[in-house]
C-alpha atoms as a PDB file:
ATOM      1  CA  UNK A   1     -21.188  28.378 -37.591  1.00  0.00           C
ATOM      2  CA  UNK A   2     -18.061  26.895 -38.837  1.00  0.00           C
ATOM      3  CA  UNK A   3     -15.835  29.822 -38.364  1.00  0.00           C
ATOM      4  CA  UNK A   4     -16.791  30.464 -34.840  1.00  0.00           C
ATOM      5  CA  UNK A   5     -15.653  27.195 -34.533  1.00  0.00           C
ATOM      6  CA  UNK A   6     -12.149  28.161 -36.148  1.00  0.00           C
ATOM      7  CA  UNK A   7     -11.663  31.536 -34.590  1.00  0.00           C
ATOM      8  CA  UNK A   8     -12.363  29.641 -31.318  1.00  0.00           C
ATOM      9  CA  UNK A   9      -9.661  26.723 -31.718  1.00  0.00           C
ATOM     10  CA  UNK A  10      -6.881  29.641 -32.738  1.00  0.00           C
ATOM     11  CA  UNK A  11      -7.791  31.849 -29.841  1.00  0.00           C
ATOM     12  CA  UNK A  12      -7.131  28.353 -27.754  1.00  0.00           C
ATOM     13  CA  UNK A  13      -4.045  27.718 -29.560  1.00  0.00           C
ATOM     14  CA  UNK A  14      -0.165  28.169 -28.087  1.00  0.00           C
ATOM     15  CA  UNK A  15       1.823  30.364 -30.055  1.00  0.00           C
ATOM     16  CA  UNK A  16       4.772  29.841 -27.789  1.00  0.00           C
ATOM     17  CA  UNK A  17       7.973  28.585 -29.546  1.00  0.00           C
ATOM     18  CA  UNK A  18       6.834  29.637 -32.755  1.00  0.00           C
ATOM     19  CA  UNK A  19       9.291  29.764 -35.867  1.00  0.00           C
ATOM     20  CA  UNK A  20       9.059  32.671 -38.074  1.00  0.00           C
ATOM     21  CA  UNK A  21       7.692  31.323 -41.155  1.00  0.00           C
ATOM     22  CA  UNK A  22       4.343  29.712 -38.043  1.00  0.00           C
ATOM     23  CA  UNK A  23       3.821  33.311 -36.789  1.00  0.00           C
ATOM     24  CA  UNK A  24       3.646  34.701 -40.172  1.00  0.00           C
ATOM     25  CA  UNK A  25       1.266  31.975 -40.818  1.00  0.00           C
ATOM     26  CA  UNK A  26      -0.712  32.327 -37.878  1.00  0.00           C
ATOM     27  CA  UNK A  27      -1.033  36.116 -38.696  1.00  0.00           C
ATOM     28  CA  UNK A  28      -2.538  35.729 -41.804  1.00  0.00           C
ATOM     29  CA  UNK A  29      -4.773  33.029 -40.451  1.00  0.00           C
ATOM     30  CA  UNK A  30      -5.917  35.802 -37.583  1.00  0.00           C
ATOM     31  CA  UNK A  31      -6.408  38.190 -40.961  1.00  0.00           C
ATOM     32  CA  UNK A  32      -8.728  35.689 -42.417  1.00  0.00           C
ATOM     33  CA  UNK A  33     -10.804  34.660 -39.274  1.00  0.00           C
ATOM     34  CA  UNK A  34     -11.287  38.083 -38.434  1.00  0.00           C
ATOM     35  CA  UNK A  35     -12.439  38.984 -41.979  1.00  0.00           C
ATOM     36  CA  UNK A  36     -14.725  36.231 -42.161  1.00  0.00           C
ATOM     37  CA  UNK A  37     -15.954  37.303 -38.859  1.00  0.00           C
ATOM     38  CA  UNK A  38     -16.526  40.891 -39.830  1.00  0.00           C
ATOM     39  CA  UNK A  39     -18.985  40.024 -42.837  1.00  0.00           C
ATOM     40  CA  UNK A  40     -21.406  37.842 -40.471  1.00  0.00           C
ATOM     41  CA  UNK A  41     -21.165  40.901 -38.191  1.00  0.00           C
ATOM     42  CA  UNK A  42     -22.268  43.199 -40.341  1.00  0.00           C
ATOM     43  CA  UNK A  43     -25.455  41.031 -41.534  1.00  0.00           C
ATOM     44  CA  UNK A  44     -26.037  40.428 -37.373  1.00  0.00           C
ATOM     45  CA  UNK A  45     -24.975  42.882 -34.952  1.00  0.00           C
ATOM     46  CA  UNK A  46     -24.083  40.412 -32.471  1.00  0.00           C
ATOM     47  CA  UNK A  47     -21.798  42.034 -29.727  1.00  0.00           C
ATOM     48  CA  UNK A  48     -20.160  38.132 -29.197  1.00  0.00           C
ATOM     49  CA  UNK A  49     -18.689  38.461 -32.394  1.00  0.00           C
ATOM     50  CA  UNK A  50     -17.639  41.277 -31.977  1.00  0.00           C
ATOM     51  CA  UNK A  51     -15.554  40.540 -28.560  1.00  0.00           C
ATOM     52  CA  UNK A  52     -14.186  37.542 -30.414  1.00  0.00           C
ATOM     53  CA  UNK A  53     -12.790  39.587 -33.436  1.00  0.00           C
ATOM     54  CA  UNK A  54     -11.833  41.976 -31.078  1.00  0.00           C
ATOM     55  CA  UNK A  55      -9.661  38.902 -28.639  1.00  0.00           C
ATOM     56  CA  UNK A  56      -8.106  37.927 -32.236  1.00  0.00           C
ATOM     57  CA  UNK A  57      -7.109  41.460 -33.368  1.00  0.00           C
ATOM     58  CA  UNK A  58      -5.678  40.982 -30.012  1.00  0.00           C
ATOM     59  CA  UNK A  59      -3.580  38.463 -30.661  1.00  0.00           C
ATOM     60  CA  UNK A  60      -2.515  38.819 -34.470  1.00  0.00           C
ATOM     61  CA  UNK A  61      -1.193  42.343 -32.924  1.00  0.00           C
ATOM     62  CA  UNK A  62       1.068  40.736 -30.289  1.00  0.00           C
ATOM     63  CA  UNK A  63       2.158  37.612 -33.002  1.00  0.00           C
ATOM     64  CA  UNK A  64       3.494  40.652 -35.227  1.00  0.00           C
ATOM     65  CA  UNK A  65       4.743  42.326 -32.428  1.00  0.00           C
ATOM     66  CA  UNK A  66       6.866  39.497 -32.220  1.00  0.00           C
ATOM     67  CA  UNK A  67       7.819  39.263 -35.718  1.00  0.00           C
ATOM     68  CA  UNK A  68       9.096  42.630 -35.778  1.00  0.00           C
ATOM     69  CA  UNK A  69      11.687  41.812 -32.669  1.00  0.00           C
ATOM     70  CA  UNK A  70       9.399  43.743 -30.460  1.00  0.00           C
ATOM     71  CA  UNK A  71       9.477  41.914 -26.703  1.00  0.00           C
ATOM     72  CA  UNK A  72       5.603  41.437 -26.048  1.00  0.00           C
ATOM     73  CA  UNK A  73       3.889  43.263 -23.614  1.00  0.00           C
END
């Protein structure tokens, strides 16, 4: 699966010394993965998938955490 493959390299990926304008884009890429994700989920059930979207949702929350001048936790 292609996007497993995608969701996997942006859970890998630094998001340290990120501009603005990369965390918004990295956001909406999270968005996007974890959309994608979602829809094979619901044909499958498979509880990896669901611990992946669930490490991304993760992760988009502390990128806009970030964008919104909140120090990450």
């Amino acid at each position: 699966m292609d996007i497993m493959n995608e969701a996997l390299d942006f859970e890998k990926a630094k998001m340290s010394n990120m501009s603005t304008s990369d965390r918004v884009v990295a956001s909406r890429e999270a968005k996007r993965l974890i959309l994608a994700l979602n829809e094979i989920y619901k044909e499958t059930k498979d509880d990896d998938i669901m611990d992946m979207m669930k490490r991304l949702t993760d992760k988009k929350k502390r990128i806009e955490k970030r964008l919104k001048g909140l120090p990450p936790t």
